[in-house]
PDB file of N, CA and C in Angstrom:
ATOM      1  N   UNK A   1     -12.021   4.460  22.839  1.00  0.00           N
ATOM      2  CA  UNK A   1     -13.369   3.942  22.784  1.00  0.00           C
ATOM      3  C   UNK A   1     -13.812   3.700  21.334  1.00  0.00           C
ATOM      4  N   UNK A   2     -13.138   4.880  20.543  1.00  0.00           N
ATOM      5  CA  UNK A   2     -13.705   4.217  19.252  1.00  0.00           C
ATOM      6  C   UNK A   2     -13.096   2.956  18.409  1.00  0.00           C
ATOM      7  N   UNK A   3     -12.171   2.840  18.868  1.00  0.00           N
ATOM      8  CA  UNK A   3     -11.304   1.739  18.313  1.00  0.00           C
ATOM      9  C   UNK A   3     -12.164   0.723  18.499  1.00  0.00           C
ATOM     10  N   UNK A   4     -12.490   0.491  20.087  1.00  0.00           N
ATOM     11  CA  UNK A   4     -13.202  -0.582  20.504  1.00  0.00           C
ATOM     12  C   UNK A   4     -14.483  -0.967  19.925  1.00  0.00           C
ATOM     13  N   UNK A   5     -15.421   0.303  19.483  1.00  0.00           N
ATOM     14  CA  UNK A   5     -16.173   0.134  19.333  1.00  0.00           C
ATOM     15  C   UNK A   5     -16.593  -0.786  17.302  1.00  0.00           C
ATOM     16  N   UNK A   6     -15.483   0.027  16.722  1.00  0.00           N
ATOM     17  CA  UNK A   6     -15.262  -0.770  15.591  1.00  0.00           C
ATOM     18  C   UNK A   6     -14.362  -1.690  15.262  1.00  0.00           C
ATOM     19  N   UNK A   7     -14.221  -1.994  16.399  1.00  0.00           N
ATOM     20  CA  UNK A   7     -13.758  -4.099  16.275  1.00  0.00           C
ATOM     21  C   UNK A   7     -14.997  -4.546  16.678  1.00  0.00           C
ATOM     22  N   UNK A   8     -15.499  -4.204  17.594  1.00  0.00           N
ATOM     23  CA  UNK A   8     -16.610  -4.611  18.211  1.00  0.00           C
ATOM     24  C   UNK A   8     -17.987  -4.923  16.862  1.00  0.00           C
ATOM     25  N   UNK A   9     -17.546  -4.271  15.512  1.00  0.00           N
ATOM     26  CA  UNK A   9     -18.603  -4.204  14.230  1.00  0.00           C
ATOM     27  C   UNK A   9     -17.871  -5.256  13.518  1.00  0.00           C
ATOM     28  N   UNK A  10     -16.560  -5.545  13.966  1.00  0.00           N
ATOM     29  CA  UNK A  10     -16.249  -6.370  12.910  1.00  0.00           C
ATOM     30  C   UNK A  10     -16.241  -8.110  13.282  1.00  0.00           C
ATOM     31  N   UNK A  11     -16.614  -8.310  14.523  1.00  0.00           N
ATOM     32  CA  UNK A  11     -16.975 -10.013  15.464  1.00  0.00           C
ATOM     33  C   UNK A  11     -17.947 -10.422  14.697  1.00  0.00           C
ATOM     34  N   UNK A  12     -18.861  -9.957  14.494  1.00  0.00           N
ATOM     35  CA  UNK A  12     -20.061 -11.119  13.443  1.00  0.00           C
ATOM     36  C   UNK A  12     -19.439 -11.059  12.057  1.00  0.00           C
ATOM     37  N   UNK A  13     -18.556 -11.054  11.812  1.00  0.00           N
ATOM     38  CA  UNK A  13     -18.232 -10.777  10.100  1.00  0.00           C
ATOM     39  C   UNK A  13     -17.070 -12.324  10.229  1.00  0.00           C
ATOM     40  N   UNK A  14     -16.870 -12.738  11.335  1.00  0.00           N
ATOM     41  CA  UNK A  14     -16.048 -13.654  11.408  1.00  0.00           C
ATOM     42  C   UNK A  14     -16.527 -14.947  10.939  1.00  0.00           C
ATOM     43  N   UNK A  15     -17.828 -15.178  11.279  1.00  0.00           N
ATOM     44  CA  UNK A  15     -18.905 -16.124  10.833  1.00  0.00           C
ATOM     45  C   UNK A  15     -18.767 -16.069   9.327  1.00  0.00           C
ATOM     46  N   UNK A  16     -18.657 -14.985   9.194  1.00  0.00           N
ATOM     47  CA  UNK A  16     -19.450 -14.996   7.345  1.00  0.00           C
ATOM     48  C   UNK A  16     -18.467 -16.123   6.787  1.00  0.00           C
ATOM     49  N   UNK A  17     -18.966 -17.042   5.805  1.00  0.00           N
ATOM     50  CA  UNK A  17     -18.290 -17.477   4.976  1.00  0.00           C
ATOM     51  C   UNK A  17     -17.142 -17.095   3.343  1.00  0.00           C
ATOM     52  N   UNK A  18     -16.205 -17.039   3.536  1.00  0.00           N
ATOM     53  CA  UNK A  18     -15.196 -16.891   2.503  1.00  0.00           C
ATOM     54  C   UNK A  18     -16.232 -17.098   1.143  1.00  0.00           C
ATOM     55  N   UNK A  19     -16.231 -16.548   0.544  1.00  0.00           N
ATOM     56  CA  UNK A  19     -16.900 -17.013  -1.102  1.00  0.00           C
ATOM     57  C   UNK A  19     -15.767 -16.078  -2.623  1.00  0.00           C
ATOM     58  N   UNK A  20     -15.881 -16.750  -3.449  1.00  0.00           N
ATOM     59  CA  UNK A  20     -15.465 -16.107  -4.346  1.00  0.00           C
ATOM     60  C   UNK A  20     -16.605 -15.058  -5.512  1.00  0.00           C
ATOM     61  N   UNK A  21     -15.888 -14.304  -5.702  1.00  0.00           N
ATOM     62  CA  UNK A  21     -16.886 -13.685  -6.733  1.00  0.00           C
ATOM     63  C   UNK A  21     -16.573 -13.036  -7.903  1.00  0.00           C
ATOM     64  N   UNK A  22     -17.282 -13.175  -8.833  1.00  0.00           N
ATOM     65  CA  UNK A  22     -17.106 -12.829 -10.373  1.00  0.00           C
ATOM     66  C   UNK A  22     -17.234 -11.337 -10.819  1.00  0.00           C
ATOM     67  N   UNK A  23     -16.488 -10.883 -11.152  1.00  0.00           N
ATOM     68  CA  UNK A  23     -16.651  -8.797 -11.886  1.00  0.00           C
ATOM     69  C   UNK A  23     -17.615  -9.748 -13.057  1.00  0.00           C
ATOM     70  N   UNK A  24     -18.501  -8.275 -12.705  1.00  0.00           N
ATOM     71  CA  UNK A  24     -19.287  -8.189 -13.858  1.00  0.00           C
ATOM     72  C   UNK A  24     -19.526  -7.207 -14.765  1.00  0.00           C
ATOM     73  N   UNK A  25     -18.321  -6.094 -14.283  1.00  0.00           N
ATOM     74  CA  UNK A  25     -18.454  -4.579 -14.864  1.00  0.00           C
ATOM     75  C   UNK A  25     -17.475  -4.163 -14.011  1.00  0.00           C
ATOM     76  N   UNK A  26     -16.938  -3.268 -14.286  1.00  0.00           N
ATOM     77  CA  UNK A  26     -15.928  -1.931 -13.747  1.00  0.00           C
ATOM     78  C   UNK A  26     -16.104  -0.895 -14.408  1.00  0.00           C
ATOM     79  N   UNK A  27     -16.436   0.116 -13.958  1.00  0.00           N
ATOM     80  CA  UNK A  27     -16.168   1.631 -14.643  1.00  0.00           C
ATOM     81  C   UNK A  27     -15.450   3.014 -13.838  1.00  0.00           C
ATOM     82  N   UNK A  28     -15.312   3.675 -14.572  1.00  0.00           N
ATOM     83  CA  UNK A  28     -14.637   4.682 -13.892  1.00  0.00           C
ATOM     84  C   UNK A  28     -15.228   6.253 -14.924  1.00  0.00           C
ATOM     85  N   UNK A  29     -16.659   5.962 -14.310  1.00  0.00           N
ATOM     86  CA  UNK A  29     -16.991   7.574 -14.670  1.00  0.00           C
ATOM     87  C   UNK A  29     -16.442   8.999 -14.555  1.00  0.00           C
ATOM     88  N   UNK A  30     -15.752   8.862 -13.426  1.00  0.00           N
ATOM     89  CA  UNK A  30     -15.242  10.336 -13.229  1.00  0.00           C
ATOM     90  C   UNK A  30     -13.660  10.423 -13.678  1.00  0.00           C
ATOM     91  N   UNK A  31     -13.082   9.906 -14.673  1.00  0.00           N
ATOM     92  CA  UNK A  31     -11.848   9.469 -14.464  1.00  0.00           C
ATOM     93  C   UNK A  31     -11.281  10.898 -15.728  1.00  0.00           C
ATOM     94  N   UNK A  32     -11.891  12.071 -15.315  1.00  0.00           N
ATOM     95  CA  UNK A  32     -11.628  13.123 -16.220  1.00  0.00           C
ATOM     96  C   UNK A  32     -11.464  14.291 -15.305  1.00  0.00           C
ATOM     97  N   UNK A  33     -11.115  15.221 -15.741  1.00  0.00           N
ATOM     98  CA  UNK A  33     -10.818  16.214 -15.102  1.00  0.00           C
ATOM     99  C   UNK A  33     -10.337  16.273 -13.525  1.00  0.00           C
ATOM    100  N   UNK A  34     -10.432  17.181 -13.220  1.00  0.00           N
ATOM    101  CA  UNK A  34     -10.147  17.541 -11.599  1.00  0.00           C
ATOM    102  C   UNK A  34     -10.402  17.069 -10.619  1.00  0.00           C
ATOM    103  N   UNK A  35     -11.853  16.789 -10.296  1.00  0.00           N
ATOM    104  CA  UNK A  35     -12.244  15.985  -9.341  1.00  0.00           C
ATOM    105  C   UNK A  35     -11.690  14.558  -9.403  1.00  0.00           C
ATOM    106  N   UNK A  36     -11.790  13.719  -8.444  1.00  0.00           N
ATOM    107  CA  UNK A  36     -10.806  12.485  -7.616  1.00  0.00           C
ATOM    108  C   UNK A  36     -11.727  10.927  -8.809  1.00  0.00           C
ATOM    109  N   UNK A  37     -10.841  10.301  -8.506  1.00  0.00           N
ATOM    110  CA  UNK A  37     -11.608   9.538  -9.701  1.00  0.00           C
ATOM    111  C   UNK A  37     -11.400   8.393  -8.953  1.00  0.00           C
ATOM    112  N   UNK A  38     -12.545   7.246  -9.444  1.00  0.00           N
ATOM    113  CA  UNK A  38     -13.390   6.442  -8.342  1.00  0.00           C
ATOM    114  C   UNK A  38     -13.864   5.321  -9.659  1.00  0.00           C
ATOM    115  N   UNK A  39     -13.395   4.174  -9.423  1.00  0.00           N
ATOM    116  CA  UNK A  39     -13.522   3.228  -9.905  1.00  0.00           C
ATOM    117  C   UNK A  39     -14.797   2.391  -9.202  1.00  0.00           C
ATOM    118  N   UNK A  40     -15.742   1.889 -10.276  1.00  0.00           N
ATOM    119  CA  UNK A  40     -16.803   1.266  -9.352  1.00  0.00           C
ATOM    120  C   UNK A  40     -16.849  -0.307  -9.998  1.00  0.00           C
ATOM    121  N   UNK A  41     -16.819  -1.324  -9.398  1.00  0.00           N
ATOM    122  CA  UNK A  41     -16.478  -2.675  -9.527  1.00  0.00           C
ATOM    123  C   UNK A  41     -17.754  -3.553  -9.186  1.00  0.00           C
ATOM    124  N   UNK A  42     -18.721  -3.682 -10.463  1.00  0.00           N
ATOM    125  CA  UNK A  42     -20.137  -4.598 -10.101  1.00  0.00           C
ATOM    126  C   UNK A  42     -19.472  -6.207  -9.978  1.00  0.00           C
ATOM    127  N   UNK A  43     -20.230  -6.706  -9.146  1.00  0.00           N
ATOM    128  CA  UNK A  43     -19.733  -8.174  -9.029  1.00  0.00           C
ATOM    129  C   UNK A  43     -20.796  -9.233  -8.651  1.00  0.00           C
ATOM    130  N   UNK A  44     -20.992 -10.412  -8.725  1.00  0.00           N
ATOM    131  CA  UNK A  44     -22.033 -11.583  -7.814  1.00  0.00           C
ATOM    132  C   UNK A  44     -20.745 -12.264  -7.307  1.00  0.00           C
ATOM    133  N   UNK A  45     -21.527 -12.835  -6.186  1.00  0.00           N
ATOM    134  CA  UNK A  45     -20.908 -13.886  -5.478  1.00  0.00           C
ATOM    135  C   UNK A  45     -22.406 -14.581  -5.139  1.00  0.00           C
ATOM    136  N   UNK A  46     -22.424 -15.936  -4.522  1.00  0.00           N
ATOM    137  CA  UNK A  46     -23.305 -16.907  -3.888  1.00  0.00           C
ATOM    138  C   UNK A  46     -22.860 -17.112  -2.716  1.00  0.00           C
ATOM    139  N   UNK A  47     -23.865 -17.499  -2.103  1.00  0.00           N
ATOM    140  CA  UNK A  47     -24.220 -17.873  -0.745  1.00  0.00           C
ATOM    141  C   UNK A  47     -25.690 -18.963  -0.520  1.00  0.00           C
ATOM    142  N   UNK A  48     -25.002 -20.100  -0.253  1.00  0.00           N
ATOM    143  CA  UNK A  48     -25.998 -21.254  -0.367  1.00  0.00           C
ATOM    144  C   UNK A  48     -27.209 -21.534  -1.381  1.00  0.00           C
ATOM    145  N   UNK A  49     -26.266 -21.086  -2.439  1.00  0.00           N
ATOM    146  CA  UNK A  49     -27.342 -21.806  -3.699  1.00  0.00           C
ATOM    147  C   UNK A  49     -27.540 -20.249  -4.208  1.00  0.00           C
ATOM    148  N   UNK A  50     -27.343 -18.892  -3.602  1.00  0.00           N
ATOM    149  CA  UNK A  50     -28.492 -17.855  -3.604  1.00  0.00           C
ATOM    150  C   UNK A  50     -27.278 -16.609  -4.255  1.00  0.00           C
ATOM    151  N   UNK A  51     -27.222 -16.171  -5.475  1.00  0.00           N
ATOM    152  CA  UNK A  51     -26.578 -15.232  -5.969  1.00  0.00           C
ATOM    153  C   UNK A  51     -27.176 -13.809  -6.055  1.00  0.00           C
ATOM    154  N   UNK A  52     -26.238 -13.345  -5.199  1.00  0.00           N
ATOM    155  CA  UNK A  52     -26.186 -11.525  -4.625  1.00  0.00           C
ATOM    156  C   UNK A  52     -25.100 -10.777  -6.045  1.00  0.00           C
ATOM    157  N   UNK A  53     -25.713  -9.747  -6.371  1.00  0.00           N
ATOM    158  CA  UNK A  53     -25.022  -8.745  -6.707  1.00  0.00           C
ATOM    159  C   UNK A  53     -24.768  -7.522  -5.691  1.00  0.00           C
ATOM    160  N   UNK A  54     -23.486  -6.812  -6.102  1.00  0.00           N
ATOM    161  CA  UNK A  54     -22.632  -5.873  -5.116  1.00  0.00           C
ATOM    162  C   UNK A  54     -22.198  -4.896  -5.517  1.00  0.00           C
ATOM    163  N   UNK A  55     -21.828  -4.206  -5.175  1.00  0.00           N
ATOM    164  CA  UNK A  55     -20.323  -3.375  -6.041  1.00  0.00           C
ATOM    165  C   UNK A  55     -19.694  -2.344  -4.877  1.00  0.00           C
ATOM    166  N   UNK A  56     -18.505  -1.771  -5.508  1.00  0.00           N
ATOM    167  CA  UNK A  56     -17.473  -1.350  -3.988  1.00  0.00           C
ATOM    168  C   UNK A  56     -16.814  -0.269  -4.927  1.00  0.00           C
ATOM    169  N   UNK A  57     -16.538   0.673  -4.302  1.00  0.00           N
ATOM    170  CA  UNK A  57     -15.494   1.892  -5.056  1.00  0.00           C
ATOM    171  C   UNK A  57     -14.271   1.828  -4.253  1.00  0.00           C
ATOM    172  N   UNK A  58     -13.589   2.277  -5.519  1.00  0.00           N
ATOM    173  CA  UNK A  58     -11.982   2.310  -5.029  1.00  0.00           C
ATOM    174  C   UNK A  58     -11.364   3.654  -5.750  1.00  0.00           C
ATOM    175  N   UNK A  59     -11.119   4.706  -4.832  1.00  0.00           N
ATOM    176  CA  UNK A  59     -10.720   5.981  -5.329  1.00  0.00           C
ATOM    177  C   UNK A  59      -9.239   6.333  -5.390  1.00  0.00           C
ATOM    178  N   UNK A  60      -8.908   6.842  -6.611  1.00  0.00           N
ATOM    179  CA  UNK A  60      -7.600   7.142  -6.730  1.00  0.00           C
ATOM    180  C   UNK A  60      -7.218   8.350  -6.815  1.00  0.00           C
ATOM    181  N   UNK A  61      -6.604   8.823  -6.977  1.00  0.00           N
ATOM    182  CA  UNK A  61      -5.784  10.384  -6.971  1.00  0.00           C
ATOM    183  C   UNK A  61      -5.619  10.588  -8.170  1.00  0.00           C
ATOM    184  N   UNK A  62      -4.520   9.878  -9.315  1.00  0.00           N
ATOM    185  CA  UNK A  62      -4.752  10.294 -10.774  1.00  0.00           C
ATOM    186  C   UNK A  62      -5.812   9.174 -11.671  1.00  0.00           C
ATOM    187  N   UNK A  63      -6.356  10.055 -12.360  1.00  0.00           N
ATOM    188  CA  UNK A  63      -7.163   9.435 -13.237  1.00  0.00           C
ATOM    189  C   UNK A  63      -6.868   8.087 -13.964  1.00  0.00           C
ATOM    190  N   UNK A  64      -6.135   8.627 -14.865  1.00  0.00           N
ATOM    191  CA  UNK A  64      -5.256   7.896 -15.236  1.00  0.00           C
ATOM    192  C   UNK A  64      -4.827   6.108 -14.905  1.00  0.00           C
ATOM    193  N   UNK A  65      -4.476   6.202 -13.898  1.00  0.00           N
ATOM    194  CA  UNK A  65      -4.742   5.359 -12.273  1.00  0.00           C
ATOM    195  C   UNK A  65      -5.952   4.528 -12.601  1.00  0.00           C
ATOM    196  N   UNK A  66      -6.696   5.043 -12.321  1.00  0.00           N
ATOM    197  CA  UNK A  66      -8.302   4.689 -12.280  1.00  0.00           C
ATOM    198  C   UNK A  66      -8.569   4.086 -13.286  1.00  0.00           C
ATOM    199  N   UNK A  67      -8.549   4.480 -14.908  1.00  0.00           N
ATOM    200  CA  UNK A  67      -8.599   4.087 -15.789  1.00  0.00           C
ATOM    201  C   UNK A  67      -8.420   2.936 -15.931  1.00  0.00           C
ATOM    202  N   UNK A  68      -6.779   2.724 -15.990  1.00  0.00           N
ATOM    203  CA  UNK A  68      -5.890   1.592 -15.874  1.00  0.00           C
ATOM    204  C   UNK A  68      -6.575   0.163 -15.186  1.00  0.00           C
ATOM    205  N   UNK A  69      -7.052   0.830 -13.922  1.00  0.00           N
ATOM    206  CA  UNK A  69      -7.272  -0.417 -12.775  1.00  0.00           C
ATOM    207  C   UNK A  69      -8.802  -0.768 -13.708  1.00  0.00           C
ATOM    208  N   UNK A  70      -9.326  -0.429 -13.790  1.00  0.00           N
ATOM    209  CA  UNK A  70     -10.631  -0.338 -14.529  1.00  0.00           C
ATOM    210  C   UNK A  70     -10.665  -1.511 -15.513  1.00  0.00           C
ATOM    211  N   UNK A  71      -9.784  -1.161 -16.403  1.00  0.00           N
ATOM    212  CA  UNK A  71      -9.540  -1.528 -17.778  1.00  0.00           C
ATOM    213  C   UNK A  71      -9.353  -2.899 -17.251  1.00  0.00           C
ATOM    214  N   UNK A  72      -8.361  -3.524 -16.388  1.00  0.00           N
ATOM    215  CA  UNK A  72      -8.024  -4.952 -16.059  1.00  0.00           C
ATOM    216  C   UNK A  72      -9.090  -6.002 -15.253  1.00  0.00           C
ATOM    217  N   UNK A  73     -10.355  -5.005 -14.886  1.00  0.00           N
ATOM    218  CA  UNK A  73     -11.214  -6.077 -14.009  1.00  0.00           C
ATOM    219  C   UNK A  73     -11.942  -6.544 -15.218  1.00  0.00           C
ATOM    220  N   UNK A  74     -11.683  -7.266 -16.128  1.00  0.00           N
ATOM    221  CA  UNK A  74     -12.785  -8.018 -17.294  1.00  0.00           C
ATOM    222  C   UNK A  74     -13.747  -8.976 -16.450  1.00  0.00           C
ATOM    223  N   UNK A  75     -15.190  -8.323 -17.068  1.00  0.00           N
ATOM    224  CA  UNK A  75     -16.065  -9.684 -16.703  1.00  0.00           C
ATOM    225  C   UNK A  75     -15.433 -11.087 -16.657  1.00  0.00           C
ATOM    226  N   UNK A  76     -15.570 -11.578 -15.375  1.00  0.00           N
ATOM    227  CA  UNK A  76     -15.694 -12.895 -15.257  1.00  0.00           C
ATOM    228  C   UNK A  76     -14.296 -13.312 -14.152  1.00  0.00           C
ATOM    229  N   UNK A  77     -13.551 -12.134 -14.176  1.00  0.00           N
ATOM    230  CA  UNK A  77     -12.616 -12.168 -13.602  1.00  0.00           C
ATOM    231  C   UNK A  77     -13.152 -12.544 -11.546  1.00  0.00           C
ATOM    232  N   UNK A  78     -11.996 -13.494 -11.167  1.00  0.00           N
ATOM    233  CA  UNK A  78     -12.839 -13.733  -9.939  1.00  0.00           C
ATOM    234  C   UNK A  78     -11.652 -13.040  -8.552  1.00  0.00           C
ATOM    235  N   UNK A  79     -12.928 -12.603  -7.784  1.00  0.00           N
ATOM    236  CA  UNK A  79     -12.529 -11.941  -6.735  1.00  0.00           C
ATOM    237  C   UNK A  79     -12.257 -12.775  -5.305  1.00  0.00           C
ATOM    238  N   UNK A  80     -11.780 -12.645  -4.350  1.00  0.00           N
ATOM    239  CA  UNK A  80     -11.945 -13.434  -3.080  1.00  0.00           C
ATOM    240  C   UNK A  80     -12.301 -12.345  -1.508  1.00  0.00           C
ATOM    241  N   UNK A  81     -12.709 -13.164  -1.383  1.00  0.00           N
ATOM    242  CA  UNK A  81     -13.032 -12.417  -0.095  1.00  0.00           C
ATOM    243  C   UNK A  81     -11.740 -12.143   1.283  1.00  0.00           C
ATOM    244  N   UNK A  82     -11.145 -13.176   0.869  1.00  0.00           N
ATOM    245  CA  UNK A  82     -10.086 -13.816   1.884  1.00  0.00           C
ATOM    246  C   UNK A  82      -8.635 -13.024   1.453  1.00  0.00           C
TER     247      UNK A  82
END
């Protein structure tokens, strides 16, 4: 049932339109010590004339890791949805 129920969240997302979108920042605050380190990735994309800002975390296990991935999203760099 739960399976069903989260496909069932993902049918209106089919509509959405593909867009590309631009990093506008990456950081990785926690990318020290012990605790799990978590890259956070600001971005815009548009949608009919109308530009949204976003951002999405992506957690890694070594820091290090994190850092790295961090370091390569330079502003302006473009993302896809697809």
């Amino acid at each position: 049932m739960r399976a069903f129920d989260s496909a069932m969240h993902l049918v209106p997302s089919r509509k959405w339109p593909i867009v590309r979108a631009s990093v506008l920042s990456a950081d990785c605050p926690q990318a020290c010590g012990y605790r799990r380190a978590v890259v956070t990735v600001y971005y815009r994309y548009p949608v009919s004339g109308e530009k949204y800002d976003d951002t999405f975390e992506k957690p890694f296990i070594a820091p290090e890791s994190a850092k790295d991935y961090a370091e390569q999203l330079v502003k302006g760099w473009t993302l896809s949805s697809a």
